[in-house]
N, C-alpha and C. Protein backbone atom coordinates (compact mmCIF):
# COMPACT_ATOMS: atom_id res chain seq x y z
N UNK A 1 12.48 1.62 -12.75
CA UNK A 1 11.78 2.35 -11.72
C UNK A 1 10.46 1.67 -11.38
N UNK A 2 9.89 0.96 -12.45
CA UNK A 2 8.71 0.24 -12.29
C UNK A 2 8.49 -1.08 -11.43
N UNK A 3 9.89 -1.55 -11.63
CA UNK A 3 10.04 -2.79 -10.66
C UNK A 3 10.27 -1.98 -9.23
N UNK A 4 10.75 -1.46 -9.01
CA UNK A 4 11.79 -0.86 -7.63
C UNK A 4 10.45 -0.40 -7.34
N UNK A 5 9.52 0.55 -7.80
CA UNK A 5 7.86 0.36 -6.95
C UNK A 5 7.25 -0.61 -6.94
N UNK A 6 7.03 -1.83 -7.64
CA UNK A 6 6.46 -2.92 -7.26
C UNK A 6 7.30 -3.57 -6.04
N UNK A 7 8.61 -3.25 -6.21
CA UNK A 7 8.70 -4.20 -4.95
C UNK A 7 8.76 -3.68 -3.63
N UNK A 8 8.84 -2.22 -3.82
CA UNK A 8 8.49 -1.61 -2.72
C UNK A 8 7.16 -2.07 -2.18
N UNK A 9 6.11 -1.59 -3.01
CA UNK A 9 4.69 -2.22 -2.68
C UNK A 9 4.84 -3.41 -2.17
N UNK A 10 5.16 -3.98 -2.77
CA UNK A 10 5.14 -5.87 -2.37
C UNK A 10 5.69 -6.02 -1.07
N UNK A 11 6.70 -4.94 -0.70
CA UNK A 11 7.29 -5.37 0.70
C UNK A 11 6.28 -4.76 1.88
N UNK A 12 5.82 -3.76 1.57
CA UNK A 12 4.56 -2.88 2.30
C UNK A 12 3.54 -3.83 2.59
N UNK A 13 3.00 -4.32 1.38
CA UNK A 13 2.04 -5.15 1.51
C UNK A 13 2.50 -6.38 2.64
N UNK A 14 3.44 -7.03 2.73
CA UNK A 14 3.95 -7.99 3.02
C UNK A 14 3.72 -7.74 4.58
N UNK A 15 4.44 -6.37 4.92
CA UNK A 15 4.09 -6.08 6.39
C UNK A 15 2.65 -5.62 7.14
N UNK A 16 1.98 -5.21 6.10
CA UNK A 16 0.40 -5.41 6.55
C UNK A 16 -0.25 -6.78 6.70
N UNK A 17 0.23 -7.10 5.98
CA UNK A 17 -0.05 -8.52 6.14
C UNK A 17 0.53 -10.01 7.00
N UNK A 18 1.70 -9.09 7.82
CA UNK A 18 1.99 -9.55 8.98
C UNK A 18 3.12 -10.43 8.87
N UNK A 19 3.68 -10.14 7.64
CA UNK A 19 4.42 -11.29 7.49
C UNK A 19 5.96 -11.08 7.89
N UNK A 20 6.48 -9.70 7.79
CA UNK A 20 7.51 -9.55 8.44
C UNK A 20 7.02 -8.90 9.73
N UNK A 21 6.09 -8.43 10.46
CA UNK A 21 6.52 -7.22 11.61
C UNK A 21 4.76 -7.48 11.88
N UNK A 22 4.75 -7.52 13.26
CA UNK A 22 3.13 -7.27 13.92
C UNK A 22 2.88 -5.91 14.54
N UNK A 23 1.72 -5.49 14.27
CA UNK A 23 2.14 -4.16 15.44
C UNK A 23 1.76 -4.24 16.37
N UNK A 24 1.54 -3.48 17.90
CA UNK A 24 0.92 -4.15 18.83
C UNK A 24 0.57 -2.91 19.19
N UNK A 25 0.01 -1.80 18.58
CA UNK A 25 -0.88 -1.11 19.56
C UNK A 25 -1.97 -0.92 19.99
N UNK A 26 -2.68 -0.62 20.70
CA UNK A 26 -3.91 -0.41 21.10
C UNK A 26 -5.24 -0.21 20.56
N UNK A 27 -6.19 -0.71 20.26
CA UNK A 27 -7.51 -0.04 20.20
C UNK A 27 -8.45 0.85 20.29
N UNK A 28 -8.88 2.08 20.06
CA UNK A 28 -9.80 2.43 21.19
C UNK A 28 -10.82 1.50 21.37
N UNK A 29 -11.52 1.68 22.79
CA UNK A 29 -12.17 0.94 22.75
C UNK A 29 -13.71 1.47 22.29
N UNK A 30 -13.68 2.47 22.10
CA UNK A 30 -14.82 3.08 21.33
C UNK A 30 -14.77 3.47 20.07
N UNK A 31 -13.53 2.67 19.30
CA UNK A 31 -14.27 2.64 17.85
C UNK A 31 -14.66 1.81 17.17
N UNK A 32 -14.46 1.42 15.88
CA UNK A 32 -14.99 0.26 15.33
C UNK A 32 -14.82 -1.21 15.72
N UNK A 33 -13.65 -0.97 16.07
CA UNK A 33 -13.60 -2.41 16.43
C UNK A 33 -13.38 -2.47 18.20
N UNK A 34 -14.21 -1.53 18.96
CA UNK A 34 -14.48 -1.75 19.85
C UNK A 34 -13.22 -2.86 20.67
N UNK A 35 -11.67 -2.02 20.22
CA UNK A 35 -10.77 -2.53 21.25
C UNK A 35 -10.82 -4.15 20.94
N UNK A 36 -11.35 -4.62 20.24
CA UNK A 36 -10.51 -6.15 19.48
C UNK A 36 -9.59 -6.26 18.28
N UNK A 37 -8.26 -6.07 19.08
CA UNK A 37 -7.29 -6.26 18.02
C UNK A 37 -7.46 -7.59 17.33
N UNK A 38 -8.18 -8.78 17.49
CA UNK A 38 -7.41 -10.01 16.82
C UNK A 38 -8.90 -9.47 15.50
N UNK A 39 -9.83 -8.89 15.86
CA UNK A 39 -10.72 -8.81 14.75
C UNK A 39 -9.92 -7.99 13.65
N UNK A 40 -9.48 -6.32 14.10
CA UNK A 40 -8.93 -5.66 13.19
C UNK A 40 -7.68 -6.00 12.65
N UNK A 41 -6.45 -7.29 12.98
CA UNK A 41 -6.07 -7.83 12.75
C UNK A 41 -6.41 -8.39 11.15
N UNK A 42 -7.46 -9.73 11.62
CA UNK A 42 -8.07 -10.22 10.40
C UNK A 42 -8.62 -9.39 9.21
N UNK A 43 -9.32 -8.12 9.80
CA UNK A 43 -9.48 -7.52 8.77
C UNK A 43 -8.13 -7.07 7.99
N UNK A 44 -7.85 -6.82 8.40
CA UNK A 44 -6.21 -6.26 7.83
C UNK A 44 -5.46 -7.50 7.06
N UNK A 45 -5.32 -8.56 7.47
CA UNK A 45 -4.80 -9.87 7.32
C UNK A 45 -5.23 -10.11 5.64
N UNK A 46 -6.86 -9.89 5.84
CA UNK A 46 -7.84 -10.03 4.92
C UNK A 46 -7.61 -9.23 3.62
N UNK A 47 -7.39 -8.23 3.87
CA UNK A 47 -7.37 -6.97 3.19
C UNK A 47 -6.38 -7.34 2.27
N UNK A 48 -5.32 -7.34 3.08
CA UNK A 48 -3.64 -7.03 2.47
C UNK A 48 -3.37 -8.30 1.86
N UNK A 49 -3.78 -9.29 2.24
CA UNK A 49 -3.55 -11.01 1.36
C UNK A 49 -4.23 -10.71 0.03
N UNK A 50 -5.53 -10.17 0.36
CA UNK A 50 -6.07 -10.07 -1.35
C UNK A 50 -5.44 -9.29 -2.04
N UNK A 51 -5.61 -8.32 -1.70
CA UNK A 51 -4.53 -7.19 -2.45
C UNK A 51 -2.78 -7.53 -3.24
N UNK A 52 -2.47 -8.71 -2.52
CA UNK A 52 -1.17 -8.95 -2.53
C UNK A 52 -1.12 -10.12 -3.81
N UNK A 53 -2.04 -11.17 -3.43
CA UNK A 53 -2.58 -12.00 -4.15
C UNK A 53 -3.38 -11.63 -5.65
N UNK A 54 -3.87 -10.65 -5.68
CA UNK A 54 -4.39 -9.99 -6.67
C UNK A 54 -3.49 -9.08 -7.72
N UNK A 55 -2.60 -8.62 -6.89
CA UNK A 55 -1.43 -8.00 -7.53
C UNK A 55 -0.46 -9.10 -8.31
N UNK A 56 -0.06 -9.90 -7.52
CA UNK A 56 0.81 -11.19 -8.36
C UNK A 56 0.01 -11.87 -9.69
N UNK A 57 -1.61 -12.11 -9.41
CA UNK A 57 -2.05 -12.87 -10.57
C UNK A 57 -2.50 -12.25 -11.96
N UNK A 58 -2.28 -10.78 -11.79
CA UNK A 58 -2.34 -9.87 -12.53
C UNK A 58 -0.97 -9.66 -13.27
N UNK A 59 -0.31 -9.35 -12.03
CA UNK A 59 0.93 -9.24 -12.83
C UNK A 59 1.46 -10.71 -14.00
N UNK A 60 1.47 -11.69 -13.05
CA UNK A 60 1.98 -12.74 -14.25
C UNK A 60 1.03 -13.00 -15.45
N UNK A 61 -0.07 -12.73 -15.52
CA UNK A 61 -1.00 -12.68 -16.19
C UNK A 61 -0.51 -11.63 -17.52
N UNK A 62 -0.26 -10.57 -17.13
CA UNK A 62 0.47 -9.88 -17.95
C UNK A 62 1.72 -9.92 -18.80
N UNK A 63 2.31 -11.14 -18.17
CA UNK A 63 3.45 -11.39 -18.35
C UNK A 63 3.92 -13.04 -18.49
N UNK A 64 2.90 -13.58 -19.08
CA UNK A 64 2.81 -15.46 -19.43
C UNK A 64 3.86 -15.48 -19.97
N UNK A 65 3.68 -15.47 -21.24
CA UNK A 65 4.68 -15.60 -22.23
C UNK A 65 6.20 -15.33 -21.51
N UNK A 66 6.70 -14.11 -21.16
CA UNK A 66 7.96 -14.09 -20.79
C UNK A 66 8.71 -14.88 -19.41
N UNK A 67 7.36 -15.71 -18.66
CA UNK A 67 7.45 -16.99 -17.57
C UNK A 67 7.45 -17.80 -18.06
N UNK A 68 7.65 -18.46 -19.28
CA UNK A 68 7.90 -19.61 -19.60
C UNK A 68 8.87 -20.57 -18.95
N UNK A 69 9.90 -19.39 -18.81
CA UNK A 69 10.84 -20.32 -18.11
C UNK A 69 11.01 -20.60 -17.28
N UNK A 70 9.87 -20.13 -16.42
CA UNK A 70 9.44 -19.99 -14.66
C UNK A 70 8.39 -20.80 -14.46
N UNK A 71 8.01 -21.97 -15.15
CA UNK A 71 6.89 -22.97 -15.13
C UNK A 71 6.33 -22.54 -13.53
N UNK A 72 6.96 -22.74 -12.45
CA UNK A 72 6.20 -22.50 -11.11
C UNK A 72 5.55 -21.35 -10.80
N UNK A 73 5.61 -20.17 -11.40
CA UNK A 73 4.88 -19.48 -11.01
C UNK A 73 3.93 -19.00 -11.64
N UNK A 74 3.85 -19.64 -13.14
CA UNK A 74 2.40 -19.52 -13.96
C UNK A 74 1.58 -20.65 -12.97
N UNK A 75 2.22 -22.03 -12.29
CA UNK A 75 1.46 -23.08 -11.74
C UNK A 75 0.82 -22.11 -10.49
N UNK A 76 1.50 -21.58 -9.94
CA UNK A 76 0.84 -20.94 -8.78
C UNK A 76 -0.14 -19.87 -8.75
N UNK A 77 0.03 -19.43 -9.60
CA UNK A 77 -0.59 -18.21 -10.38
C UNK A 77 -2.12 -18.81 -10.54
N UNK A 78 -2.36 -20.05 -11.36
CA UNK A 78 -3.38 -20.07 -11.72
C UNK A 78 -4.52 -21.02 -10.73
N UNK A 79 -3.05 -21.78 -9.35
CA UNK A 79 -3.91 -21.92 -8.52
C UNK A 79 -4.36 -21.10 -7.66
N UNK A 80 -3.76 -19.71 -7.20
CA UNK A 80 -4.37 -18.78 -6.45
C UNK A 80 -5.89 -18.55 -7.46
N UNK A 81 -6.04 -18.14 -8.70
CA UNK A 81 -7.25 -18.31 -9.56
C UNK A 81 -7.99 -18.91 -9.32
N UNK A 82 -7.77 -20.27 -9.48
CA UNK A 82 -8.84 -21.04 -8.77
C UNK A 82 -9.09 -21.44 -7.40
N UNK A 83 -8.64 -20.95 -6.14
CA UNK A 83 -9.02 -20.85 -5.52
C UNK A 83 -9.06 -19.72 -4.08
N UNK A 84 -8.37 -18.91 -4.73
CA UNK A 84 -8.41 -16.86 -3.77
C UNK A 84 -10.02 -17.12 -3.36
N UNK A 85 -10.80 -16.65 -4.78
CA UNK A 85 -12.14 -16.77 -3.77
C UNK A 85 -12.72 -17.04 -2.35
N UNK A 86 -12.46 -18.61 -2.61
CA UNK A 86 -12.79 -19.33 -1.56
C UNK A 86 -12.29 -18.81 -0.67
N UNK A 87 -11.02 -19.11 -0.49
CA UNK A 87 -9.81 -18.67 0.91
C UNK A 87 -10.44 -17.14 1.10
N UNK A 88 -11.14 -16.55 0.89
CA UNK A 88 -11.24 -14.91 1.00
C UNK A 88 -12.60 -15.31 1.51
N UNK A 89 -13.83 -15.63 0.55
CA UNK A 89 -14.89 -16.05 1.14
C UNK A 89 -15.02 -16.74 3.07
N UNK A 90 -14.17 -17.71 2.95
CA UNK A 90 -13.88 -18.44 4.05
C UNK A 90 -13.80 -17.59 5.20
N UNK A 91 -12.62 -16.90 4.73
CA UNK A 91 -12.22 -15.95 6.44
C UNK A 91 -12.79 -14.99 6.20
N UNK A 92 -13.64 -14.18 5.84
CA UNK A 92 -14.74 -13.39 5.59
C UNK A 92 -16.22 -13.84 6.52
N UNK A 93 -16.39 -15.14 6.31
CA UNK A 93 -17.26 -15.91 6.81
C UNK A 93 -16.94 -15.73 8.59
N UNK A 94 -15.74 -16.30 8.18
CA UNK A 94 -15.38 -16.64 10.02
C UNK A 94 -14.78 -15.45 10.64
N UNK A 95 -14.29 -14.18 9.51
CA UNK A 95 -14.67 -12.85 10.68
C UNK A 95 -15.37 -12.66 10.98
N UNK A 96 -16.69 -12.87 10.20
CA UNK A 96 -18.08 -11.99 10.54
C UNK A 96 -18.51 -13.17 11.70
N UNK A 97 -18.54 -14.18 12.20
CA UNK A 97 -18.47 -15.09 13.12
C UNK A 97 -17.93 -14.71 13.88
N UNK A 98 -16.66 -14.84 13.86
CA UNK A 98 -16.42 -13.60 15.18
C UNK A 98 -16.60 -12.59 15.63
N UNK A 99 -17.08 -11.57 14.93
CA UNK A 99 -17.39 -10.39 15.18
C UNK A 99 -18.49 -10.34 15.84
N UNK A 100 -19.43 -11.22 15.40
CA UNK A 100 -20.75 -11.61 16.23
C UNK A 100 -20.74 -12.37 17.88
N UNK A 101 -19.55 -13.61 17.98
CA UNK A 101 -19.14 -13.68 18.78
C UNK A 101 -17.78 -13.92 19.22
N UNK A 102 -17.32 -12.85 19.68
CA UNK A 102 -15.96 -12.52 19.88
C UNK A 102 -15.23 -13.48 20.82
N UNK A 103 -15.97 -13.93 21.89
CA UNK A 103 -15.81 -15.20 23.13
C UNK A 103 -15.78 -16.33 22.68
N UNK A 104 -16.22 -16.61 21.41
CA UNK A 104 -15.97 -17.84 21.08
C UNK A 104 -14.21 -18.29 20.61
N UNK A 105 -14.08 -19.60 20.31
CA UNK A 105 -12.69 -20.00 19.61
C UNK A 105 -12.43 -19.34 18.16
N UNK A 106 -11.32 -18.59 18.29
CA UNK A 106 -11.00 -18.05 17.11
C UNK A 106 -10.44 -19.08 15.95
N UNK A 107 -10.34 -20.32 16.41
CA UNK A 107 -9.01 -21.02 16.02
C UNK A 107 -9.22 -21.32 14.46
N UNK A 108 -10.73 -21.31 14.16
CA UNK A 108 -11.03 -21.55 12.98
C UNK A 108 -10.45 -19.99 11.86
N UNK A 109 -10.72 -19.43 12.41
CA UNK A 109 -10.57 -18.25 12.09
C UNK A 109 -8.93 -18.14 11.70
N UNK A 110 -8.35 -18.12 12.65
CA UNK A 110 -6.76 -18.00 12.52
C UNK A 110 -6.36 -19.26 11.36
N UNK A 111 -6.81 -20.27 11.26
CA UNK A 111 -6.34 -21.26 10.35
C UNK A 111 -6.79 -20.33 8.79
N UNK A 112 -8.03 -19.93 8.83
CA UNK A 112 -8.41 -19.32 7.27
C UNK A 112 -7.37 -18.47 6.96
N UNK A 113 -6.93 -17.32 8.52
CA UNK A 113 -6.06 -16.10 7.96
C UNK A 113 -4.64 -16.82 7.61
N UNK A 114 -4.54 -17.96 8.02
CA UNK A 114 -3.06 -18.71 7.75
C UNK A 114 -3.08 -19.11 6.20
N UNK A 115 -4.04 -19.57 5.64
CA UNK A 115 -3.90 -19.83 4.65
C UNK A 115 -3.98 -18.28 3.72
N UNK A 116 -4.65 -17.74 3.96
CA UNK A 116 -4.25 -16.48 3.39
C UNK A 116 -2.80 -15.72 3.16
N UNK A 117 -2.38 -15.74 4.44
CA UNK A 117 -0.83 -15.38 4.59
C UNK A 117 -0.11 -15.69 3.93
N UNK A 118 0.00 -17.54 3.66
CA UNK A 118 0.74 -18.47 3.05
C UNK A 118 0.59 -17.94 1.53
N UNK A 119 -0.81 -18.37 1.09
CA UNK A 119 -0.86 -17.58 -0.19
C UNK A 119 -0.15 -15.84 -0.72
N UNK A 120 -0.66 -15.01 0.66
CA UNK A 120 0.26 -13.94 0.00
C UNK A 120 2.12 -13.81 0.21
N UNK A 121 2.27 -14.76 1.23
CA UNK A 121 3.83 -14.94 1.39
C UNK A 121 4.25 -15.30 -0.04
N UNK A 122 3.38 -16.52 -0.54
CA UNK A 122 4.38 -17.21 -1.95
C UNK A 122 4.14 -16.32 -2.82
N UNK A 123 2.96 -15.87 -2.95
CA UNK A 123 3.09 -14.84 -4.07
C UNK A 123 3.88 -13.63 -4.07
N UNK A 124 4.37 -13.00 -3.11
CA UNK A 124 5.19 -12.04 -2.66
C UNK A 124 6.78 -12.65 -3.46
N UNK A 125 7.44 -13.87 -2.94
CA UNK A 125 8.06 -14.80 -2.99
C UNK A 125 7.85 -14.63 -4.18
N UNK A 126 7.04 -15.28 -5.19
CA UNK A 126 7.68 -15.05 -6.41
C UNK A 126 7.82 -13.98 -7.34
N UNK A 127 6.74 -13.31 -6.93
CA UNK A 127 7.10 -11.68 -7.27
C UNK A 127 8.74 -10.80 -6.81
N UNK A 128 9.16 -10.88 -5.65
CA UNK A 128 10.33 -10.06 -5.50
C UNK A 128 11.31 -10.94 -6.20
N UNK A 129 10.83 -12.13 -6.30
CA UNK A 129 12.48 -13.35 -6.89
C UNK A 129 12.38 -12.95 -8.59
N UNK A 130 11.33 -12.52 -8.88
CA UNK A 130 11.14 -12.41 -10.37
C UNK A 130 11.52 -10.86 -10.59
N UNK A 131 11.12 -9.52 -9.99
CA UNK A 131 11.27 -8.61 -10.36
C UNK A 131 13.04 -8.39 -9.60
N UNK A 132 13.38 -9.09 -8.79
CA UNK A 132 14.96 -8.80 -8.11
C UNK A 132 15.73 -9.28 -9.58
N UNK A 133 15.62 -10.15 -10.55
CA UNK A 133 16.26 -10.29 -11.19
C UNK A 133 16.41 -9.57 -12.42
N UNK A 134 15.30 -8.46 -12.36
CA UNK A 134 15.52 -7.55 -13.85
C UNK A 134 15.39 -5.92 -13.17
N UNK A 135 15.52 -5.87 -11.39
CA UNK A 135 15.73 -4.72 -10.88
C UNK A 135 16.76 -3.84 -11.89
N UNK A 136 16.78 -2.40 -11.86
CA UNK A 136 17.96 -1.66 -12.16
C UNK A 136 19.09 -1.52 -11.24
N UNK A 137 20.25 -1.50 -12.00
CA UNK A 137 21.14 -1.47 -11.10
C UNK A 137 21.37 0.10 -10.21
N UNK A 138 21.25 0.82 -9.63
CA UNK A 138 21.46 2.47 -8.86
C UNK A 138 23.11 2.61 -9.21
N UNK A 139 23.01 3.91 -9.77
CA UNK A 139 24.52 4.45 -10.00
C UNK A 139 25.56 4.60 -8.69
């Protein structure tokens, strides 16, 4: 039951984070984000990559020893470690850059949330490939 909610989560997460499904509705334009979807986007982008990313390095963390035989995803594991920060710092940086100016080129911006994505895609990736294989079977 414990896996079958993690991977529920993991798939939730996955779609906040844009990786299967975008949404496309509207803004107001009188609230926070003052009707800029690509800002509340990033925030969201932002949000759900850490969260996702944070969840995987925890989890294997918890669980070294029984990845032994999964050499790649202790390797990945401990490079999201050394470098989530940054990648979070980064597009943190260049939201608040945009947010300040919204008219400018996002493009920098969209490259940080890409690497974010990427990071929470693989970690997703090895999380559902690892917990699909000790899922319960349903009667």
């Amino acid at each position: 039951m414990k896996v079958l909610k993690l991977s529920f989560a993991l798939i939730l997460a996955a779609v906040s984070v844009g990786l299967l499904a975008n949404g496309c509705a509207s803004l107001d334009p009188a609230g926070p984000y003052k009707g800029d979807a690509a800002l509340y986007q990033a925030d969201g982008a932002i949000t759900s990559s850490y969260e996702l990313v944070h969840a995987f390095v925890k989890w294997e963390q918890e669980r070294r020893p029984a990845l032994a035989s999964t050499p790649e995803i202790t390797y990945y594991a401990d490079y999201c470690r050394e470098h989530s920060k940054e990648w979070v710092r980064t597009a943190l940086a260049l939201r608040d850059a945009y947010a300040t100016a919204p008219n400018g080129d996002p493009a920098a911006l969209n490259q940080a949330l890409a690497v974010l994505r990427e990071a929470a895609a693989q970690a997703a990736k090895y999380l559902l490939a690892a917990t699909a294989a000790t899922a319960p079977v349903s009667p």
